[in-house]
Structures are given as C-alpha cells and as structure tokens.
N, C-alpha and C. Protein backbone atom coordinates (compact mmCIF):
# COMPACT_ATOMS: atom_id res chain seq x y z
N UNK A 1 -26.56 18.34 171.28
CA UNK A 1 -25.81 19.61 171.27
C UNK A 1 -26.75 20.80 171.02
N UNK A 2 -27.47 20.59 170.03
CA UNK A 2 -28.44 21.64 170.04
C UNK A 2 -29.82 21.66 171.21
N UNK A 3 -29.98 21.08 171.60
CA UNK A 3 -30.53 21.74 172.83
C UNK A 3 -29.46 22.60 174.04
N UNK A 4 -28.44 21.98 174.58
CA UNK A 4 -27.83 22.39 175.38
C UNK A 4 -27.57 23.86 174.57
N UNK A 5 -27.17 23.98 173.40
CA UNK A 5 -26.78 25.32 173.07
C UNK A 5 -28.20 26.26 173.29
N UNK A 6 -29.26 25.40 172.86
CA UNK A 6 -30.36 26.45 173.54
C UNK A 6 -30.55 27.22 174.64
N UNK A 7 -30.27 26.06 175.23
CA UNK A 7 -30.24 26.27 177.26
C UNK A 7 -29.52 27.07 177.27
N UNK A 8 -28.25 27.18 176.62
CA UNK A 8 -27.31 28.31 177.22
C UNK A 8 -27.69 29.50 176.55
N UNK A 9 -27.85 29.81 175.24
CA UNK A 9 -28.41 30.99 175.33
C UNK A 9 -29.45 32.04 175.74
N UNK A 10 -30.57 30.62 176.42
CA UNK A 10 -31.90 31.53 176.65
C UNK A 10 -31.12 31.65 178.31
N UNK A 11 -30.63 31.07 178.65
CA UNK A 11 -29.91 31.21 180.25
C UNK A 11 -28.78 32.53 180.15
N UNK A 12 -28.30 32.79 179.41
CA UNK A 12 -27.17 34.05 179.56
C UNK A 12 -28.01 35.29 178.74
N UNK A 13 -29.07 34.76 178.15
CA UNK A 13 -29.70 36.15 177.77
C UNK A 13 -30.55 36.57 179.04
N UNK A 14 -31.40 35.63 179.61
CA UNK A 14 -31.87 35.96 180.97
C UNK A 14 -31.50 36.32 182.15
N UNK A 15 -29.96 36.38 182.46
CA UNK A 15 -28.90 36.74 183.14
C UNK A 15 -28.64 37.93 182.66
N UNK A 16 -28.29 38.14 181.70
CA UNK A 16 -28.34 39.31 181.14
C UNK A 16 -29.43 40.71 181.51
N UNK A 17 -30.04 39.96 180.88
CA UNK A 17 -31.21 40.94 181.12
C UNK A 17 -31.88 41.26 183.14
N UNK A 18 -31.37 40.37 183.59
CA UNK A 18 -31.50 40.06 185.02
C UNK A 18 -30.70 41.20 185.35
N UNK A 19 -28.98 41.13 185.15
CA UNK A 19 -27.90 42.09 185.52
C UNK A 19 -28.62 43.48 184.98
N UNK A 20 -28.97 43.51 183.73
CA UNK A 20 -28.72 45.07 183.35
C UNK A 20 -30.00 45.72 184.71
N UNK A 21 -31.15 45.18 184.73
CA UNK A 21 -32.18 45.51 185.49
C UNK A 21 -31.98 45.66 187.16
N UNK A 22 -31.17 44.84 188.00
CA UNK A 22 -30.30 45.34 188.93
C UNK A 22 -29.39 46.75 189.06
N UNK A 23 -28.61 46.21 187.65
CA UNK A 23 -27.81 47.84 187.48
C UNK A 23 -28.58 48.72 187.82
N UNK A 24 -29.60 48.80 186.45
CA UNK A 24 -30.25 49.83 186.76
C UNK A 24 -31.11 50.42 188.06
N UNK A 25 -31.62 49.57 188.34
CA UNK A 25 -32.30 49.87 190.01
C UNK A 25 -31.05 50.08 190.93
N UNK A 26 -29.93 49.85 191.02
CA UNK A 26 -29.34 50.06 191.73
C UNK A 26 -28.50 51.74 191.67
N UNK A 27 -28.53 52.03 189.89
CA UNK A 27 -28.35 53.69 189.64
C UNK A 27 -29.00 54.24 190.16
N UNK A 28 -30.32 53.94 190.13
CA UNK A 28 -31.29 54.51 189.92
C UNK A 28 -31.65 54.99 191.62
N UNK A 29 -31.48 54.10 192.56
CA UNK A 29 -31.14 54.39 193.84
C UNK A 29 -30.74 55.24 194.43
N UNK A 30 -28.81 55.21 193.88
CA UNK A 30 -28.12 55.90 193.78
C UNK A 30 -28.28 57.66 193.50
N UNK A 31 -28.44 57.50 192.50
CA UNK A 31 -29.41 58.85 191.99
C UNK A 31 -29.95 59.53 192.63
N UNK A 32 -31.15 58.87 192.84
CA UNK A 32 -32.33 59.42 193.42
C UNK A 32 -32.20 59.77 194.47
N UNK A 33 -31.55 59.31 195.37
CA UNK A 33 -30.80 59.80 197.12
C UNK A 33 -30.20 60.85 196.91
N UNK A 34 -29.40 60.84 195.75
CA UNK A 34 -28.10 62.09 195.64
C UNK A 34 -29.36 63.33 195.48
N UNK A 35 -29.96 63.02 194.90
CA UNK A 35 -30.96 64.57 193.93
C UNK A 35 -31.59 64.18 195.50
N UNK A 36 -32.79 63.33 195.69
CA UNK A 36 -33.43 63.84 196.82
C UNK A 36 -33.24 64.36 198.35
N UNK A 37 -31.70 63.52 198.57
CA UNK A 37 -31.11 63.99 199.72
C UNK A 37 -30.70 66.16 199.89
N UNK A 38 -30.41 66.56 199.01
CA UNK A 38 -29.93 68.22 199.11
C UNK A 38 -31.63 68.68 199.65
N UNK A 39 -32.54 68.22 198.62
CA UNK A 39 -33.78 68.88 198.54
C UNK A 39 -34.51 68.97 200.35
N UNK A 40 -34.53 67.92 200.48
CA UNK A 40 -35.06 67.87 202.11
C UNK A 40 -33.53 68.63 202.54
N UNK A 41 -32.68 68.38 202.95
CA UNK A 41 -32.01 69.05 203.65
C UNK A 41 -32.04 70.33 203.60
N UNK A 42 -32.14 71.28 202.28
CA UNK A 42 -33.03 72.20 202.08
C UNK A 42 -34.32 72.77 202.89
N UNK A 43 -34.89 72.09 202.30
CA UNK A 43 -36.37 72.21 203.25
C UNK A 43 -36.67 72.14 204.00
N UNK A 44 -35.49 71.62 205.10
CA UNK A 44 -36.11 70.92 206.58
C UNK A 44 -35.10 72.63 207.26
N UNK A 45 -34.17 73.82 206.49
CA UNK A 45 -33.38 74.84 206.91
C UNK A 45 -34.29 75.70 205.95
C-alpha cells in the first residue's frame, strides 16, 4: 500500500504540474496574439 500511495502522489503531482504549465502556455498564447495582433495592424496603417 505504501508504495502504490507513492506512485499516486508523485503521478498527480506531476500531472499537476504538467496541467498548470500547459495552462499557462496556452494564456500566455492567448495573450500575446491579443496585445501583439492591434500593434502590427497598427503598423502595417
């Protein structure tokens, strides 16, 4: 039992940490298109 409980926590903390780091690259995407998209459209008028 105590191994398996190991496994599962180092496995849902690494999932974890997997998801938040997606999220974030995926805001962060998001974002960055919104702010950089006006600027060229800007610049290119």
């Amino acid at each position: 039992m105590k191994i398996t409980t190991a496994i599962d926590k180092t496995f849902v903390e690494y999932t974890i940490v997997f998801l938040i780091m997606m999220l974030i690259i995926y805001f962060y995407v998001m974002f960055a298109g919104m702010i950089s998209a006006p600027k060229f459209t800007y610049a290119e008028f």
